[in-house]
Protein backbone atom coordinates (compact mmCIF):
# COMPACT_ATOMS: atom_id res chain seq x y z
CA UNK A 1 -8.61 6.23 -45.84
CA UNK A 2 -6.88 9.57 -47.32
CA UNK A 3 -6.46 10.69 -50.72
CA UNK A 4 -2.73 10.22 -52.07
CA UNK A 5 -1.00 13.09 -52.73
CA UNK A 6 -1.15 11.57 -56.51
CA UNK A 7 -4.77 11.35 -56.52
CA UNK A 8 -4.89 15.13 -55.12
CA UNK A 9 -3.19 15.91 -57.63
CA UNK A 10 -5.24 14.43 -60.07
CA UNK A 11 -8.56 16.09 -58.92
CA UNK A 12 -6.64 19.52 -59.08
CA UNK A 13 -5.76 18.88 -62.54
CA UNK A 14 -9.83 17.86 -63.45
CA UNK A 15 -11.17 20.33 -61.86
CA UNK A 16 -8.68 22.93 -62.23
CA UNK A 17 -7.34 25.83 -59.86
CA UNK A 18 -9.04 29.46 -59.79
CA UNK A 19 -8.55 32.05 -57.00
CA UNK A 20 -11.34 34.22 -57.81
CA UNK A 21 -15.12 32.87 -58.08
CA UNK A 22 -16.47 31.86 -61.52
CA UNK A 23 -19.51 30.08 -62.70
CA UNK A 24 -18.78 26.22 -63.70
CA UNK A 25 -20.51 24.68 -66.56
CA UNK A 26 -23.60 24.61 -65.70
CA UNK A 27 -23.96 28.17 -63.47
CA UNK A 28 -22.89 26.79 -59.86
CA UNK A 29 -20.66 29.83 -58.50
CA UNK A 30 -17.06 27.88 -57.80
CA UNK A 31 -13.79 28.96 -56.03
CA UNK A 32 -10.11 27.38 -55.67
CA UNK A 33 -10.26 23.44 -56.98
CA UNK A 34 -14.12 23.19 -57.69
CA UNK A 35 -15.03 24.65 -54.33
CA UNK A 36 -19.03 25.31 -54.61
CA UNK A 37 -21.34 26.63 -51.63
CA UNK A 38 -22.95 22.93 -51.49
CA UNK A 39 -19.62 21.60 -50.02
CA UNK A 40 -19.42 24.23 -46.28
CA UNK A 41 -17.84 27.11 -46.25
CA UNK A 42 -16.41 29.40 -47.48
CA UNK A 43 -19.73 31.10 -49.15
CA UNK A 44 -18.64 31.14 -52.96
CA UNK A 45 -20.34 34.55 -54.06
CA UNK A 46 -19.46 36.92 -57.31
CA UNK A 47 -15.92 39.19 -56.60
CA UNK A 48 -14.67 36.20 -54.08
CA UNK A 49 -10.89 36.00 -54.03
CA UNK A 50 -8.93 33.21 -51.95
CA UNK A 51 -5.13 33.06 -51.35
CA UNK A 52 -3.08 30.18 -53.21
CA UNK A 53 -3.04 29.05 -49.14
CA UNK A 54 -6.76 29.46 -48.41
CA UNK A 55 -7.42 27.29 -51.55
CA UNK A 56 -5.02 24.57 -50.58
CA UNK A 57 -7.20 24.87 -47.00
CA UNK A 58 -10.66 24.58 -48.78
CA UNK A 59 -9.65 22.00 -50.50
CA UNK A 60 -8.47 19.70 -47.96
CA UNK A 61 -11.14 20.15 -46.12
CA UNK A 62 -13.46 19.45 -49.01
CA UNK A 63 -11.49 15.99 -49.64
CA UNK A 64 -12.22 15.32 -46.05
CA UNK A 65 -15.57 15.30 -46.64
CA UNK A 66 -15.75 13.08 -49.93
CA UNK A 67 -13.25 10.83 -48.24
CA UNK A 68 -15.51 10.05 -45.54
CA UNK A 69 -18.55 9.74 -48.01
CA UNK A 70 -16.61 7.19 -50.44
CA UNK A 71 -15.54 5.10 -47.21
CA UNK A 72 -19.04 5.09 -45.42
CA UNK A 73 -20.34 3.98 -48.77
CA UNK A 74 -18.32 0.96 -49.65
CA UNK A 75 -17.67 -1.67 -47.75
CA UNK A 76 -14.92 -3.79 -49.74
CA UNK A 77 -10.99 -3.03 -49.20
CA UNK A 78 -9.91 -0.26 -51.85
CA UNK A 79 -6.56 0.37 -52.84
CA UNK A 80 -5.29 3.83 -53.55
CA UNK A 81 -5.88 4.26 -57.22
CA UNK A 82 -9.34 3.03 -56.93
CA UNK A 83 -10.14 5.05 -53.42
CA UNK A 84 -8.80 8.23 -54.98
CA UNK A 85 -10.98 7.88 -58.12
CA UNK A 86 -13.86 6.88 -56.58
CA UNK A 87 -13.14 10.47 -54.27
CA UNK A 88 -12.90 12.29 -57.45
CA UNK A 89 -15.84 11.23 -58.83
CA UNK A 90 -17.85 12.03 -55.36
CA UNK A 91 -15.68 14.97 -55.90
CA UNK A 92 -17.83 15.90 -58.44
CA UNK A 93 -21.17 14.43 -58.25
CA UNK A 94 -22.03 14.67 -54.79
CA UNK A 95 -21.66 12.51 -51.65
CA UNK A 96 -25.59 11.41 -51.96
CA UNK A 97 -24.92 10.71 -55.46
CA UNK A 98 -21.94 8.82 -54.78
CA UNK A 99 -24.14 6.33 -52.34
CA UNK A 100 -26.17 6.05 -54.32
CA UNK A 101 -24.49 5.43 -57.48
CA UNK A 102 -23.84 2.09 -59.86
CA UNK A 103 -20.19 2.47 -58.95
CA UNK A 104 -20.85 2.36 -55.26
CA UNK A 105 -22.92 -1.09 -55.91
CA UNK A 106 -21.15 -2.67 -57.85
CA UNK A 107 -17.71 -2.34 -55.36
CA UNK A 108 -20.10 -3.64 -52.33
CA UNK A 109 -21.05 -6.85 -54.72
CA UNK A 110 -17.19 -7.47 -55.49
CA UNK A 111 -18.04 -6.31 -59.02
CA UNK A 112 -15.00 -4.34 -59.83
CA UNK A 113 -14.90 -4.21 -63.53
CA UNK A 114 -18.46 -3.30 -63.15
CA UNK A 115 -17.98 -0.80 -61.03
CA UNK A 116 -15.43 1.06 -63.21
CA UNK A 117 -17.50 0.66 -66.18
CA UNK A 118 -20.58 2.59 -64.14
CA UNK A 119 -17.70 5.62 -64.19
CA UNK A 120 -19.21 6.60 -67.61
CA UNK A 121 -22.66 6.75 -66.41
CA UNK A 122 -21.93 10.01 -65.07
CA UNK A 123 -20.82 11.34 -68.17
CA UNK A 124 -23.80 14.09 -68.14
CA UNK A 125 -23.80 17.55 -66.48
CA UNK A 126 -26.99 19.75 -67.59
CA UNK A 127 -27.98 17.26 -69.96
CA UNK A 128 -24.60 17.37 -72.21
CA UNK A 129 -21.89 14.56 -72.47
CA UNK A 130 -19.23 17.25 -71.21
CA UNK A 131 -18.00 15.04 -68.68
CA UNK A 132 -17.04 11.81 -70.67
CA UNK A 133 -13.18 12.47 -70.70
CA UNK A 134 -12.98 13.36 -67.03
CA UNK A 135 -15.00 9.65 -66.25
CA UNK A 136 -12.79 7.71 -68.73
CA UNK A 137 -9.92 9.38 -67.14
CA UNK A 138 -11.16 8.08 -63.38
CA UNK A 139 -11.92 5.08 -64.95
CA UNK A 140 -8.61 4.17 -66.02
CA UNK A 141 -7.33 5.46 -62.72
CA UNK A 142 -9.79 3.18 -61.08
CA UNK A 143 -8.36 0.29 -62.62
CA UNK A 144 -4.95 0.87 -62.76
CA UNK A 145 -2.25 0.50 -60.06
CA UNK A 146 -0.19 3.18 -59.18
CA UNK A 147 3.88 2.13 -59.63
């Protein structure tokens, strides 16, 4: 399965769009639409500067790799919406985490409502709540249909 161009968007809009490298919140050196080292390349060091094109590049790739995480982790049919939030949460925690997660259970027991509540979970990032709106955002997406 593929992220929709909707849910693309989505992740853009969460994690936002920057061309030259900055440190996210919690220090992690990050490039184009969350683009960190941990992901492959490119190498996100201080001074790095990407085209508009390079970041639309990185971050295809990137999805590629969360989109094969999210699918080799749950084993239940997903429709869009809830594929494309459970990529941008993976997105943003990790593909181990993902595996691993409540979210990633809960789908493989048939638990859906379950597994959209275990989207707030992951509401921490260096020990602050920063990430509760971004998780009830994905949660909602998770659970609602796209028209």
């Amino acid at each position: 399965m593929r992220t929709s161009s909707r849910g693309r968007a989505l992740i853009e809009q969460r994690e936002g769009k920057r061309l030259l490298a900055y440190k996210d919140s919690v220090g992690v050196w990050t490039i184009g639409v969350g683009h960190t080292s941990a992901a492959r390349a490119p190498k996100v060091t201080p001074g790095l500067r990407i085209t508009d094109a390079e970041c639309d590049d990185i971050l295809a790739r990137d999805l590629e790799t969360f989109e094969a995480a999210v699918s080799k982790a749950t084993h239940v049919s997903l429709a869009d919406h809830e594929f494309d939030a459970c990529v941008s949460l993976a997105f943003n925690i990790g593909c181990d985490a993902f595996s691993g997660s409540t979210v990633a259970h809960k789908l493989n027991t048939g638990d859906r409502q379950g597994a959209a509540d275990a989207f707030l979970l992951w509401k921490n990032a260096g020990g602050k709540p920063i990430l509760l709106k971004r998780r009830q955002a994905e949660r909602l997406q998770f659970l609602t249909p796209y028209a």
